[in-house]
C-alpha atoms as a PDB file:
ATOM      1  CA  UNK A   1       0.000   0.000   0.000  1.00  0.00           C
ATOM      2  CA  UNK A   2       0.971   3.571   0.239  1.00  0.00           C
ATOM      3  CA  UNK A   3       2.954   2.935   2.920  1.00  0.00           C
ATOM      4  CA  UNK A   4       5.056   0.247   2.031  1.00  0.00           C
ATOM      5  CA  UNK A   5       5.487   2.497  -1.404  1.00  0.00           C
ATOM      6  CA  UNK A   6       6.969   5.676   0.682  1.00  0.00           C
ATOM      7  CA  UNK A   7       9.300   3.694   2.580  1.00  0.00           C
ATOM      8  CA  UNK A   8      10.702   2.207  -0.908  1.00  0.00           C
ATOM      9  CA  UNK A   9      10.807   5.895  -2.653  1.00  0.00           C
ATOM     10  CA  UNK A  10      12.371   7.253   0.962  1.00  0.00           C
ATOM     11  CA  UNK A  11      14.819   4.361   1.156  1.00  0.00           C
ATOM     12  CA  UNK A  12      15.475   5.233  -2.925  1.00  0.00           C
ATOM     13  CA  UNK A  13      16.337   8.494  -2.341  1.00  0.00           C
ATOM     14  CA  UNK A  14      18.562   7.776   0.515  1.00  0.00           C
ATOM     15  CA  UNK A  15      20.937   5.424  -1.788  1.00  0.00           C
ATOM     16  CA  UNK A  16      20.844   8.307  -4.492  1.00  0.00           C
ATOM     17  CA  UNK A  17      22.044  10.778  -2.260  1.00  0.00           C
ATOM     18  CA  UNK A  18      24.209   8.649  -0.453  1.00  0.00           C
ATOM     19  CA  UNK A  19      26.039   8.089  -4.341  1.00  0.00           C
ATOM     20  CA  UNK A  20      26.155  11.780  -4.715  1.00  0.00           C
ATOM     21  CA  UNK A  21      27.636  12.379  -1.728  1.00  0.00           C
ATOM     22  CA  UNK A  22      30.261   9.681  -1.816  1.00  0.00           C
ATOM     23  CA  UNK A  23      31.561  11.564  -5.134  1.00  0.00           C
ATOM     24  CA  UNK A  24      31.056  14.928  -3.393  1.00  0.00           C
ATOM     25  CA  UNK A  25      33.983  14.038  -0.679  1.00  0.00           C
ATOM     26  CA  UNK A  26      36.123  12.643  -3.693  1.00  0.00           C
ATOM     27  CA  UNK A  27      36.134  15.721  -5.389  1.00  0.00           C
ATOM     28  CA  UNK A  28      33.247  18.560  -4.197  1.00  0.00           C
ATOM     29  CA  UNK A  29      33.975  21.250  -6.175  1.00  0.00           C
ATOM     30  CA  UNK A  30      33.653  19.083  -9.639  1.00  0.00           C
ATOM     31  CA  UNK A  31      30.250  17.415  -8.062  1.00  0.00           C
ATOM     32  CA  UNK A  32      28.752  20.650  -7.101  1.00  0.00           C
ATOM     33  CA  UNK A  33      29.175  21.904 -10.607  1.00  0.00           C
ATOM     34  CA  UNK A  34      28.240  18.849 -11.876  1.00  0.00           C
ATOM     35  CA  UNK A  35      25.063  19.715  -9.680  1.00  0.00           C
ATOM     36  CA  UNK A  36      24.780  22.770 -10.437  1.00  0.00           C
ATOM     37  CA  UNK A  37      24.542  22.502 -14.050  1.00  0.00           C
ATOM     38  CA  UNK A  38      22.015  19.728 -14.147  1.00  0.00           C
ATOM     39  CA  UNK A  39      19.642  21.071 -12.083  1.00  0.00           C
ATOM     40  CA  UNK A  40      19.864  24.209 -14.478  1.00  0.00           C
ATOM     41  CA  UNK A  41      19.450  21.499 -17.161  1.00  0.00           C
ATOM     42  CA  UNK A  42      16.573  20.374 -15.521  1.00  0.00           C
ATOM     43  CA  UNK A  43      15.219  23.777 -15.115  1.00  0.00           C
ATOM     44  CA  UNK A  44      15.582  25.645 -18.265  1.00  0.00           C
ATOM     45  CA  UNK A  45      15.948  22.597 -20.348  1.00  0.00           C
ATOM     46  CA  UNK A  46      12.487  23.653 -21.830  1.00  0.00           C
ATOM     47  CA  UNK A  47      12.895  26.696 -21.953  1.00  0.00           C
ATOM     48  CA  UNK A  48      13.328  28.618 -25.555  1.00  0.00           C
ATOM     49  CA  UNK A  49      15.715  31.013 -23.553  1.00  0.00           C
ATOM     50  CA  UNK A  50      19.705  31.341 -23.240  1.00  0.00           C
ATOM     51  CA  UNK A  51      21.232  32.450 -20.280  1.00  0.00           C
ATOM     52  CA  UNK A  52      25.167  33.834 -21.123  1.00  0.00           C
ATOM     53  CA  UNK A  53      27.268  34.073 -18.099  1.00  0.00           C
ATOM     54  CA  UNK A  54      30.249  36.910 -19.983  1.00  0.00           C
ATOM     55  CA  UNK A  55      32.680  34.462 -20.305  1.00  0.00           C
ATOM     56  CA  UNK A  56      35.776  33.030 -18.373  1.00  0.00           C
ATOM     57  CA  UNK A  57      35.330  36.531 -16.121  1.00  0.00           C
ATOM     58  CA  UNK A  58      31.445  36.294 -15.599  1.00  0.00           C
ATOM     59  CA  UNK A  59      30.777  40.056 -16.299  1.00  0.00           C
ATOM     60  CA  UNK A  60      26.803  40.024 -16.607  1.00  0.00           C
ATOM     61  CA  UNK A  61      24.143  37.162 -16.607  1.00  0.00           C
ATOM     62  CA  UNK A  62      21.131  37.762 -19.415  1.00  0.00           C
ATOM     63  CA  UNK A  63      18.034  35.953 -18.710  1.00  0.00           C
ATOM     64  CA  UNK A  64      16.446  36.520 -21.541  1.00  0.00           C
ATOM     65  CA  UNK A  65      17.805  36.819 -24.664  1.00  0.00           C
ATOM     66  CA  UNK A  66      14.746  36.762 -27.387  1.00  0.00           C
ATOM     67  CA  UNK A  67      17.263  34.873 -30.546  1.00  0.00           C
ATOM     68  CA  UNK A  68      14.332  33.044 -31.323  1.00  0.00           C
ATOM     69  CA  UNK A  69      12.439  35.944 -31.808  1.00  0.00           C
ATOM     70  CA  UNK A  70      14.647  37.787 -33.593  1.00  0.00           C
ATOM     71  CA  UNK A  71      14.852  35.125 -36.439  1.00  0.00           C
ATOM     72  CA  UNK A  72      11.450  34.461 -36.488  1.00  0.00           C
ATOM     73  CA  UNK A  73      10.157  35.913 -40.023  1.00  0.00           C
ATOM     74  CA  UNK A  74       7.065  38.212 -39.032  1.00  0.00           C
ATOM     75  CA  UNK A  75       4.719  39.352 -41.282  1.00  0.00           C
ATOM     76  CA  UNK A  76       4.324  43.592 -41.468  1.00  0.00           C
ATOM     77  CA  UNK A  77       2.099  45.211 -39.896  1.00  0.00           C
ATOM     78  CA  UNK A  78      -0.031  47.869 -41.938  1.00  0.00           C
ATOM     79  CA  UNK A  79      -1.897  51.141 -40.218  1.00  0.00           C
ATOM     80  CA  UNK A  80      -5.167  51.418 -41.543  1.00  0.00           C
ATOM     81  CA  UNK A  81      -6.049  51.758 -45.499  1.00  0.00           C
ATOM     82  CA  UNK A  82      -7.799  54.806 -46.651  1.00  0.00           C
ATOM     83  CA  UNK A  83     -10.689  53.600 -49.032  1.00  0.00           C
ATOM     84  CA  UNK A  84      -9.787  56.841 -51.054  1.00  0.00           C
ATOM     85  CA  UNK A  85     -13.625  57.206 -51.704  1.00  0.00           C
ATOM     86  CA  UNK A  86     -16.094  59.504 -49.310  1.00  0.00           C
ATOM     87  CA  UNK A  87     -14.405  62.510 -47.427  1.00  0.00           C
END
């Protein structure tokens, strides 16, 4: 029942972070990146955004930068016609 099926998930969990960690204390600051980047993976992954970080020196984050707007084709707008008939 739903017991027996949160122990499993809780004991799960345990073993998964109990891997993570292992690799942590072997070399933390690779695993935290490592971390770090997936969970932004996991985040943004659907996202139709790009996030740019200024290079090696990190100058300025984005968070939006609208590419995919900006090679979208759109169509142009017109103002409105004059029928050129009654005045």
């Amino acid at each position: 029942g739903y017991t027996e099926q949160a122990v499993a998930e809780a004991k799960g969990q345990s073993a998964r972070f109990l891997k993570v960690y292992e690799e942590y204390k072997k070399a933390p600051d690779v695993t935290r990146e490592r971390i770090y980047l997936e969970t932004m993976e996991r985040v943004l992954g659907g996202a139709d955004k790009l996030v740019y970080d200024g290079g090696p020196s990190g100058q300025g984050v984005v968070p939006y930068l609208p590419l995919g707007e900006l090679t979208t084709k759109r169509p142009p707008t017109t103002g409105p016609q004059s029928s050129g008939g009654n005045r």
